[in-house]
ModelCIF file with pLDDT and N, C-alpha, C, O atoms, coordinates in Angstrom:
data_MODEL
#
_entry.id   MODEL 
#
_entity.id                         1 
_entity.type                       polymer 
_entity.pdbx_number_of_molecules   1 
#
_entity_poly.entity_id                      1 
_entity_poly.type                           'polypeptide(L)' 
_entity_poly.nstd_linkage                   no 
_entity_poly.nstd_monomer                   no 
_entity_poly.pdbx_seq_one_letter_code       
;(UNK)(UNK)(UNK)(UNK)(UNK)(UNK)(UNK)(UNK)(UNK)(UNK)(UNK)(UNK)(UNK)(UNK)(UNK)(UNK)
(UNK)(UNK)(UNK)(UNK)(UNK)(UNK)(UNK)(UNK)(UNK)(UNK)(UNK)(UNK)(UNK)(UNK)(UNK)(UNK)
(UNK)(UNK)(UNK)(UNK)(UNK)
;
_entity_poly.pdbx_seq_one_letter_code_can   XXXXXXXXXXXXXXXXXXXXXXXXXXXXXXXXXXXXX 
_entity_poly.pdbx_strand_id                 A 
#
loop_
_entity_poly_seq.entity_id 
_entity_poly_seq.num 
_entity_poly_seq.mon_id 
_entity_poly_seq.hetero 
1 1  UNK n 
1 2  UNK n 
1 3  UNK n 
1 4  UNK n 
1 5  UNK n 
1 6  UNK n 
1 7  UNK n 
1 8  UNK n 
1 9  UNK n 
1 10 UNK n 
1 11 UNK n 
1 12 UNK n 
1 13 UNK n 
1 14 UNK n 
1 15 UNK n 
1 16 UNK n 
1 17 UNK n 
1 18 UNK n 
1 19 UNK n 
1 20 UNK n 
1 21 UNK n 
1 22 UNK n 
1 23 UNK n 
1 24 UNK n 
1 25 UNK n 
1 26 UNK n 
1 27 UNK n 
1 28 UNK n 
1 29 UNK n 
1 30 UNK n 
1 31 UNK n 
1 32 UNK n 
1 33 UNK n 
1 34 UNK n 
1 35 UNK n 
1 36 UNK n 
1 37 UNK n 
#
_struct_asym.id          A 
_struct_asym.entity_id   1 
#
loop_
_ma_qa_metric.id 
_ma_qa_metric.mode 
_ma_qa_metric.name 
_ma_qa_metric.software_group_id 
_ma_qa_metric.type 
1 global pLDDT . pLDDT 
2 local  pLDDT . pLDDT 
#
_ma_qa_metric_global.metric_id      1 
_ma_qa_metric_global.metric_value   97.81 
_ma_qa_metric_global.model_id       1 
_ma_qa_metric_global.ordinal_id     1 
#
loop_
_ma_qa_metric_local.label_asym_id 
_ma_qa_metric_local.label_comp_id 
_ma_qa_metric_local.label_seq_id 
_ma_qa_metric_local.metric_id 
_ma_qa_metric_local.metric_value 
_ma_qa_metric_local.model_id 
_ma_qa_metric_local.ordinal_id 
A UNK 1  2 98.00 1 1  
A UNK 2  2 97.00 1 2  
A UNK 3  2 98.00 1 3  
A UNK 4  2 98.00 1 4  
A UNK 5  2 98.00 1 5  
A UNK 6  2 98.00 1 6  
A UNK 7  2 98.00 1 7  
A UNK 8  2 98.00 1 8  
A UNK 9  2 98.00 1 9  
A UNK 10 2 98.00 1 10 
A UNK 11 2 98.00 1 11 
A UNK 12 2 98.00 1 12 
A UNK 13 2 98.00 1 13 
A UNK 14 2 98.00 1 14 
A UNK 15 2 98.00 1 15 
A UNK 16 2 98.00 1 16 
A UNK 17 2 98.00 1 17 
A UNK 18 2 96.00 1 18 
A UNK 19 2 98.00 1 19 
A UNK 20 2 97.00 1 20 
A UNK 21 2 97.00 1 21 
A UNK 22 2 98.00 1 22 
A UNK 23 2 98.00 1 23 
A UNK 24 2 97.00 1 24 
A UNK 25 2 97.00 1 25 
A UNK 26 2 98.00 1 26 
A UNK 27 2 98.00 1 27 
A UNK 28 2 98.00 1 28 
A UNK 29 2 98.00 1 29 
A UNK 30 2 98.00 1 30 
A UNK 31 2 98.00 1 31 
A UNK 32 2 98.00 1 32 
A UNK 33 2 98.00 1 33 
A UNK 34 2 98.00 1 34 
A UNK 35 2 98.00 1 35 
A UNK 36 2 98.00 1 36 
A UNK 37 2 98.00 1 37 
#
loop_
_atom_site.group_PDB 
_atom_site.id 
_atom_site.type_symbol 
_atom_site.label_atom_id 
_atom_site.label_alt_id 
_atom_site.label_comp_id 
_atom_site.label_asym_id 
_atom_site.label_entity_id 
_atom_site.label_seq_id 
_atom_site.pdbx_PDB_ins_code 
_atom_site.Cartn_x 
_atom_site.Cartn_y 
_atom_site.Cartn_z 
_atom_site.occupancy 
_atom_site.B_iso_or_equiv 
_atom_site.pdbx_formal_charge 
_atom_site.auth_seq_id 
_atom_site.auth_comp_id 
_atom_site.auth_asym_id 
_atom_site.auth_atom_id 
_atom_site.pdbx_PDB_model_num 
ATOM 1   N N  . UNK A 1 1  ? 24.445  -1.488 -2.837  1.00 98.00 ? 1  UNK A N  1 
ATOM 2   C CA . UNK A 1 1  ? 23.490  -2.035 -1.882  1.00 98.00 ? 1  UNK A CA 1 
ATOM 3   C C  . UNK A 1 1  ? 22.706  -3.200 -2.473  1.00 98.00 ? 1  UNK A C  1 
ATOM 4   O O  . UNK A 1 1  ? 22.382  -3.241 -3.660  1.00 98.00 ? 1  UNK A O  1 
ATOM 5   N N  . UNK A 1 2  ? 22.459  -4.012 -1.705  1.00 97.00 ? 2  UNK A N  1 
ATOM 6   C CA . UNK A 1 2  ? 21.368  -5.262 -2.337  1.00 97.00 ? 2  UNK A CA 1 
ATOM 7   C C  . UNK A 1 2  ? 19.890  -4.921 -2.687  1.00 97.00 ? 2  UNK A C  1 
ATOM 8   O O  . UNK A 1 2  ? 19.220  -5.660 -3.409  1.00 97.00 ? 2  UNK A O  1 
ATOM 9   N N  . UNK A 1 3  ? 19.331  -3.574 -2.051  1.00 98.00 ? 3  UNK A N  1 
ATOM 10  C CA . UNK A 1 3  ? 18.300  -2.838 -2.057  1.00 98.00 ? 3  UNK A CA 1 
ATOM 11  C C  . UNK A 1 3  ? 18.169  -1.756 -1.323  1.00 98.00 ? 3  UNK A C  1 
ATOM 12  O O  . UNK A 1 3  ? 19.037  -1.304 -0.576  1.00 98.00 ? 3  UNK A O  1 
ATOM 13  N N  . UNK A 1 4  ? 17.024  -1.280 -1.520  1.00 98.00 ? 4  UNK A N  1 
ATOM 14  C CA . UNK A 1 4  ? 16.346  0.350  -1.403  1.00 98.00 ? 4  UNK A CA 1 
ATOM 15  C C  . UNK A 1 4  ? 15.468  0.362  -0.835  1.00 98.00 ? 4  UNK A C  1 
ATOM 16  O O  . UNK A 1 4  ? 14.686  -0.300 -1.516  1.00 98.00 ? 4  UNK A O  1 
ATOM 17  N N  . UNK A 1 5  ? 14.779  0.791  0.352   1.00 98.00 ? 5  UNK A N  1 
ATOM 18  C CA . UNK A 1 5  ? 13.292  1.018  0.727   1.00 98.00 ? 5  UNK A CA 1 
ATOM 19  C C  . UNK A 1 5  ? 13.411  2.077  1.574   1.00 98.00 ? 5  UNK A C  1 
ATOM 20  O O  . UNK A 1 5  ? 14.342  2.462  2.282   1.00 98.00 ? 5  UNK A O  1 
ATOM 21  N N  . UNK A 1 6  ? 11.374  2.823  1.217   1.00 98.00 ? 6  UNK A N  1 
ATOM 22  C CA . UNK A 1 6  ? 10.791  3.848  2.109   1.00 98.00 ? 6  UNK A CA 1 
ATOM 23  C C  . UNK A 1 6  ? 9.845   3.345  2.165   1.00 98.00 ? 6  UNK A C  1 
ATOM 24  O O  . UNK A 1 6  ? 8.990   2.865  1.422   1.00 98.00 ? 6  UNK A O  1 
ATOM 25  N N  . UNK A 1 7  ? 10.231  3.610  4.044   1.00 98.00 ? 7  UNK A N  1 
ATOM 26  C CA . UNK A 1 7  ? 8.522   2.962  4.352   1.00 98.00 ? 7  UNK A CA 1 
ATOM 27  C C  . UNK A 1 7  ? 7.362   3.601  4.120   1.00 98.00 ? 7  UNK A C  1 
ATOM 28  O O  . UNK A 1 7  ? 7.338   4.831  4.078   1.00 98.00 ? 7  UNK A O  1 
ATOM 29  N N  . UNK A 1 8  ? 6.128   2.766  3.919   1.00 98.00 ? 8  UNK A N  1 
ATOM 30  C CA . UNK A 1 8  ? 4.985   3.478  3.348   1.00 98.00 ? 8  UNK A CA 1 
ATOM 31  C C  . UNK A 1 8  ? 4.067   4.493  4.073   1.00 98.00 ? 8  UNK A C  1 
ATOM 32  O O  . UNK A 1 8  ? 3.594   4.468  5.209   1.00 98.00 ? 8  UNK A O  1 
ATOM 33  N N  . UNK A 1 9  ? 3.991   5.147  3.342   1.00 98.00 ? 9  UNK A N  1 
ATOM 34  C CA . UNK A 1 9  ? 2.426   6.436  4.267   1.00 98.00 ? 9  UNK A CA 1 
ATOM 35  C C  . UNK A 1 9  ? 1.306   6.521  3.079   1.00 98.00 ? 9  UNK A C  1 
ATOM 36  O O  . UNK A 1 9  ? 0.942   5.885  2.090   1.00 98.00 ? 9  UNK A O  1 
ATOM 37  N N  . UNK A 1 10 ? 1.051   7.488  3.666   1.00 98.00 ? 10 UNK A N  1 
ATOM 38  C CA . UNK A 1 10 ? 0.129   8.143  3.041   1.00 98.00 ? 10 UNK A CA 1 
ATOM 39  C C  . UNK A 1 10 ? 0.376   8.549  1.509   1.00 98.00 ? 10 UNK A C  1 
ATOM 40  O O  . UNK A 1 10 ? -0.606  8.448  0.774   1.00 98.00 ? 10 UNK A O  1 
ATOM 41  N N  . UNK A 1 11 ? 1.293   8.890  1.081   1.00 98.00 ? 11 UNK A N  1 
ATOM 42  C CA . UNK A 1 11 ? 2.085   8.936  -0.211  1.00 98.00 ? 11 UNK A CA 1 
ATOM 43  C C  . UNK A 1 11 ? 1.492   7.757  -1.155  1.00 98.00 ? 11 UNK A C  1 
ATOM 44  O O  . UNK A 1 11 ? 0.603   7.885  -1.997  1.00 98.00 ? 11 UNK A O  1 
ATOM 45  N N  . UNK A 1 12 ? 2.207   6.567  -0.806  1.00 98.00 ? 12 UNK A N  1 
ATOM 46  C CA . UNK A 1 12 ? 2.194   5.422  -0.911  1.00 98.00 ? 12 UNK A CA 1 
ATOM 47  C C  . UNK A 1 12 ? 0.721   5.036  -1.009  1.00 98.00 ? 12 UNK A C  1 
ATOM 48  O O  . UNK A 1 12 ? 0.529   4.393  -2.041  1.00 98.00 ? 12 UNK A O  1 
ATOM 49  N N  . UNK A 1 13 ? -0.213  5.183  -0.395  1.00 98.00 ? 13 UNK A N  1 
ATOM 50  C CA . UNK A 1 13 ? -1.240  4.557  -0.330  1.00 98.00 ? 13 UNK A CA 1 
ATOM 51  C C  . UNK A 1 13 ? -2.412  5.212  -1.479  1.00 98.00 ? 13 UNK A C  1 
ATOM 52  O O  . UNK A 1 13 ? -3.092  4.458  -2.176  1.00 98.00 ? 13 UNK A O  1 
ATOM 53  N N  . UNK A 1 14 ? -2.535  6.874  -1.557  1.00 98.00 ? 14 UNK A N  1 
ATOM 54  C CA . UNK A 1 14 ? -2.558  7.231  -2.387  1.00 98.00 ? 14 UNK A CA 1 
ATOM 55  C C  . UNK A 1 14 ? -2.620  7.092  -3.729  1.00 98.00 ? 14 UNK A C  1 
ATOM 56  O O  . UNK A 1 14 ? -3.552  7.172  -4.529  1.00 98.00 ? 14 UNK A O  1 
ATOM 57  N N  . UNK A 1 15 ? -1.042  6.788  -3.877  1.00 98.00 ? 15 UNK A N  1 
ATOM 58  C CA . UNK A 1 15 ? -0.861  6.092  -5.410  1.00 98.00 ? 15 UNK A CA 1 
ATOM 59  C C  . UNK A 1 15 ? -1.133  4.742  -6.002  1.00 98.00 ? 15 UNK A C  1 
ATOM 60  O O  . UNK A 1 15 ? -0.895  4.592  -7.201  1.00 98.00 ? 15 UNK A O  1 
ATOM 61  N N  . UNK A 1 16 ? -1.608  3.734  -5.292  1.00 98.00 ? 16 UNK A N  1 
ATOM 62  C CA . UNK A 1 16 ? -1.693  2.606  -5.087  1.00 98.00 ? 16 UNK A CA 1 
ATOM 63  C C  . UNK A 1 16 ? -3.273  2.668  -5.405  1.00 98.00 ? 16 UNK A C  1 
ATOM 64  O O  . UNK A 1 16 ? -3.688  1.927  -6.296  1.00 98.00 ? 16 UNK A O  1 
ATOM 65  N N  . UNK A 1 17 ? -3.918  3.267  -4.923  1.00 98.00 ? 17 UNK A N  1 
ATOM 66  C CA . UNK A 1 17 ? -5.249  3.479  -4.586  1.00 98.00 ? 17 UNK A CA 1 
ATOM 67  C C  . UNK A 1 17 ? -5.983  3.117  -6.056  1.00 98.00 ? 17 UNK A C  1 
ATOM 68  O O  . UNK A 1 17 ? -5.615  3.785  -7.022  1.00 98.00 ? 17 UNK A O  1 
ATOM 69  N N  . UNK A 1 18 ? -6.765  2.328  -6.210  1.00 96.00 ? 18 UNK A N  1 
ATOM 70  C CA . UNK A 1 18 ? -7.749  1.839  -7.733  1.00 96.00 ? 18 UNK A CA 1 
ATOM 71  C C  . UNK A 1 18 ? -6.698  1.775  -9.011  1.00 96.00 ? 18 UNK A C  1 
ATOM 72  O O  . UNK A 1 18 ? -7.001  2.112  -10.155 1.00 96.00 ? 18 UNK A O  1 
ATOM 73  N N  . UNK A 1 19 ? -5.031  1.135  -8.477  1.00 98.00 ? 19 UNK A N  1 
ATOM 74  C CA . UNK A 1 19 ? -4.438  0.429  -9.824  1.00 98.00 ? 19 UNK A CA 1 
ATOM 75  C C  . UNK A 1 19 ? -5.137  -0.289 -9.687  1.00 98.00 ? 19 UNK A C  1 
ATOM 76  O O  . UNK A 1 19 ? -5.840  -0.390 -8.681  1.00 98.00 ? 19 UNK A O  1 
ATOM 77  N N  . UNK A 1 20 ? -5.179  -1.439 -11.229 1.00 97.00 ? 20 UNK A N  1 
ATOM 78  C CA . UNK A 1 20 ? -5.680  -2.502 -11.654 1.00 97.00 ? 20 UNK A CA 1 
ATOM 79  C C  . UNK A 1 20 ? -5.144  -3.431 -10.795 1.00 97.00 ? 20 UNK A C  1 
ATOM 80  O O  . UNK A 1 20 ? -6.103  -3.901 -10.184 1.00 97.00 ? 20 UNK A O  1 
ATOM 81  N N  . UNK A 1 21 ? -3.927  -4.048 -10.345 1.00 97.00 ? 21 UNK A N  1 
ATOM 82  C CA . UNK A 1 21 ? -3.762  -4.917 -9.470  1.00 97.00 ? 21 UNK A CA 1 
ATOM 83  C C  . UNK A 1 21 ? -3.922  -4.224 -7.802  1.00 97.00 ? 21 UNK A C  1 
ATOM 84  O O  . UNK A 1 21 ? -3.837  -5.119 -6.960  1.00 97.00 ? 21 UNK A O  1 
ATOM 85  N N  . UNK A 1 22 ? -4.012  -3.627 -7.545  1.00 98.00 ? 22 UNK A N  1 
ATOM 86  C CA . UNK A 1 22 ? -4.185  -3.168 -6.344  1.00 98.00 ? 22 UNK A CA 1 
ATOM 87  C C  . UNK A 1 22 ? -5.520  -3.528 -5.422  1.00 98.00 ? 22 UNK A C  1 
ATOM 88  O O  . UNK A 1 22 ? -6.569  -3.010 -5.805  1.00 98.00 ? 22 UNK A O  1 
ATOM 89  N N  . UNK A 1 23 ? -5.580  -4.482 -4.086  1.00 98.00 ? 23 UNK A N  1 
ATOM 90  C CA . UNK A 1 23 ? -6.564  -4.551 -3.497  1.00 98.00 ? 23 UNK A CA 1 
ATOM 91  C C  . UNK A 1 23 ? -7.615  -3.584 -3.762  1.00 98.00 ? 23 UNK A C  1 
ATOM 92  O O  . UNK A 1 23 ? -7.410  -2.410 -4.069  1.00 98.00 ? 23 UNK A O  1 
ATOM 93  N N  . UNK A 1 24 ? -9.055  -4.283 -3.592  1.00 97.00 ? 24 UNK A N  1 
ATOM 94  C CA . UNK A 1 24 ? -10.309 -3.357 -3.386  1.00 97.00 ? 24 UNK A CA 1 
ATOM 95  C C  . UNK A 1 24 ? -11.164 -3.492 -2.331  1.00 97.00 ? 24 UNK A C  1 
ATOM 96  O O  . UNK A 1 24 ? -11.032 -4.215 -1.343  1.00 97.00 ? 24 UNK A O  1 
ATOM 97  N N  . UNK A 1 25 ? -11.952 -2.828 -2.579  1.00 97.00 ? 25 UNK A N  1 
ATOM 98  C CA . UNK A 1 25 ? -13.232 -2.648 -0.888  1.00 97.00 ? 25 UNK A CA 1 
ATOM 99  C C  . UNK A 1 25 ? -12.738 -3.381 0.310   1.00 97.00 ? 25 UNK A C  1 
ATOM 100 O O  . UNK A 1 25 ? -11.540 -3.192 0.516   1.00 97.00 ? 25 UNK A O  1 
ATOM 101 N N  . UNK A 1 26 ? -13.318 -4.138 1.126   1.00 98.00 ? 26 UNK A N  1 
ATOM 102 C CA . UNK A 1 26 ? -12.408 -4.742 1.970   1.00 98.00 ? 26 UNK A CA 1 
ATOM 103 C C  . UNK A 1 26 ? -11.140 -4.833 2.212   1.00 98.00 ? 26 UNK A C  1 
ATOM 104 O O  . UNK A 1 26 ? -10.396 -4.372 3.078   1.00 98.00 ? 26 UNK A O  1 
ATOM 105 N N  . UNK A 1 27 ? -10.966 -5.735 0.995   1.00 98.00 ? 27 UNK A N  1 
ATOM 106 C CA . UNK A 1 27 ? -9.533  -6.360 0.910   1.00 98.00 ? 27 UNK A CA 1 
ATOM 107 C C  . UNK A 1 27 ? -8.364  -5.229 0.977   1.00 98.00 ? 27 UNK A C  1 
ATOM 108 O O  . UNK A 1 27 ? -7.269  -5.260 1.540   1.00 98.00 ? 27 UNK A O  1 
ATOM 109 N N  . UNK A 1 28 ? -9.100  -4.054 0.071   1.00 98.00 ? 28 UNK A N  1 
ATOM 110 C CA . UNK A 1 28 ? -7.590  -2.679 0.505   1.00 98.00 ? 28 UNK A CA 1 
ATOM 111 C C  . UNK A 1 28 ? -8.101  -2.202 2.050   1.00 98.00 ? 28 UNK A C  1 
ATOM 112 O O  . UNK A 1 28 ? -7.067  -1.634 2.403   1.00 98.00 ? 28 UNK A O  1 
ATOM 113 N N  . UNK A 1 29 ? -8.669  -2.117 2.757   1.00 98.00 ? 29 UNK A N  1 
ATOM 114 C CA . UNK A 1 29 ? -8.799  -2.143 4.421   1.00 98.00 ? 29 UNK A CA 1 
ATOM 115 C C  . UNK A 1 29 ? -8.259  -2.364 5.018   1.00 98.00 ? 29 UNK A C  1 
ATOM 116 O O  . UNK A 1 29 ? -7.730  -1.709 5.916   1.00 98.00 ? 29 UNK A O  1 
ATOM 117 N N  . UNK A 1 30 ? -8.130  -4.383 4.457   1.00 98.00 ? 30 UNK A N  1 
ATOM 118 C CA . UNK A 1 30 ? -7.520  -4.988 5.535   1.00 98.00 ? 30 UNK A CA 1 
ATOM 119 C C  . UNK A 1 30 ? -5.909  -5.034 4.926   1.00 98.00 ? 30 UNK A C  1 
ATOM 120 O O  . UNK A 1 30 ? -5.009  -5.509 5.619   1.00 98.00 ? 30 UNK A O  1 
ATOM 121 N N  . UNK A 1 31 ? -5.702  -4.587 3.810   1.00 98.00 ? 31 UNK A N  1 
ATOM 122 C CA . UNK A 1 31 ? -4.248  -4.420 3.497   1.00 98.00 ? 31 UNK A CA 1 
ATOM 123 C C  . UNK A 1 31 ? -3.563  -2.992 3.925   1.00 98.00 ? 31 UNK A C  1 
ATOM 124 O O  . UNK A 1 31 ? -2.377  -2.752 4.151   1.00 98.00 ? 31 UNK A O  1 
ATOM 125 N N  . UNK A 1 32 ? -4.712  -2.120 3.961   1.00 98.00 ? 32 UNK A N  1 
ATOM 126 C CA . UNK A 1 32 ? -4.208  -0.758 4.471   1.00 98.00 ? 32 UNK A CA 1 
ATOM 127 C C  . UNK A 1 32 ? -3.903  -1.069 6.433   1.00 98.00 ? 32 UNK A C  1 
ATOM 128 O O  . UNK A 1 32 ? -3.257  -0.457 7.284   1.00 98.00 ? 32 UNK A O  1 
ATOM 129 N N  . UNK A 1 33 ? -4.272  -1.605 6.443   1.00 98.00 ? 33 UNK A N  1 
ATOM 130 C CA . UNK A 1 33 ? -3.930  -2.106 8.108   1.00 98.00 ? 33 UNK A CA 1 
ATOM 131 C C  . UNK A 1 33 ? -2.750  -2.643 8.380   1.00 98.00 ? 33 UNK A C  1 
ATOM 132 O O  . UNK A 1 33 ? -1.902  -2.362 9.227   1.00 98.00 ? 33 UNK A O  1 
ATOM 133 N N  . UNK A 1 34 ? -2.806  -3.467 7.539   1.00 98.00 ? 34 UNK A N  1 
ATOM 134 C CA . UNK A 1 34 ? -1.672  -4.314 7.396   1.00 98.00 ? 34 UNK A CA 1 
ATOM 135 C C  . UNK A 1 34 ? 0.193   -3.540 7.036   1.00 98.00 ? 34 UNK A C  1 
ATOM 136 O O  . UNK A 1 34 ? 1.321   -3.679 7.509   1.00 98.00 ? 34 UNK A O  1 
ATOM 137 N N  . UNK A 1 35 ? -0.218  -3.039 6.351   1.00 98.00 ? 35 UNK A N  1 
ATOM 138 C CA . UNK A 1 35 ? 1.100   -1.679 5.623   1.00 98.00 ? 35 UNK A CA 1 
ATOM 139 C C  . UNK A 1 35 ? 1.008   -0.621 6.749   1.00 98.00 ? 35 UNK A C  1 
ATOM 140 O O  . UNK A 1 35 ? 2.079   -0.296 7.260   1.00 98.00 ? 35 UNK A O  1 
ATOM 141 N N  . UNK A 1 36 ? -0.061  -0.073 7.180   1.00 98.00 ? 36 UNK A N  1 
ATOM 142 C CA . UNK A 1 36 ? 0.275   0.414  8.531   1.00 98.00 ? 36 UNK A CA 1 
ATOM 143 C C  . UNK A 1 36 ? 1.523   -0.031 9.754   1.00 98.00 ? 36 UNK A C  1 
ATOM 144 O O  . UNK A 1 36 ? 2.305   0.618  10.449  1.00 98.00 ? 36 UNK A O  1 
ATOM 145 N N  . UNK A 1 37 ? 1.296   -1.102 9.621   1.00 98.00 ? 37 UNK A N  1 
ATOM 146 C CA . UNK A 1 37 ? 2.128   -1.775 10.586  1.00 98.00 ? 37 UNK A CA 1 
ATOM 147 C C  . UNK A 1 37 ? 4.061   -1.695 10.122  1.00 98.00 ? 37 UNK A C  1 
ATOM 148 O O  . UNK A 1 37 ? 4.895   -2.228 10.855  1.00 98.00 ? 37 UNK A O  1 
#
């Protein structure tokens, strides 16, 4: 295959949640909105 994906949930968001590169205050809001989609 050329690639692999699962779409994101709650899982996903979770783990993501206060990495060092990972959006903060706002900005993970309006990115958690965004990955919603």
């Amino acid at each position: 295959a050329r690639a692999g994906m699962v779409a994101p949930d709650d899982t996903t968001f979770e783990y993501l949640a206060n990495r060092p590169r990972a959006p903060r205050g706002e900005a993970w809001d309006r990115a958690l909105l965004r990955w919603r989609t």
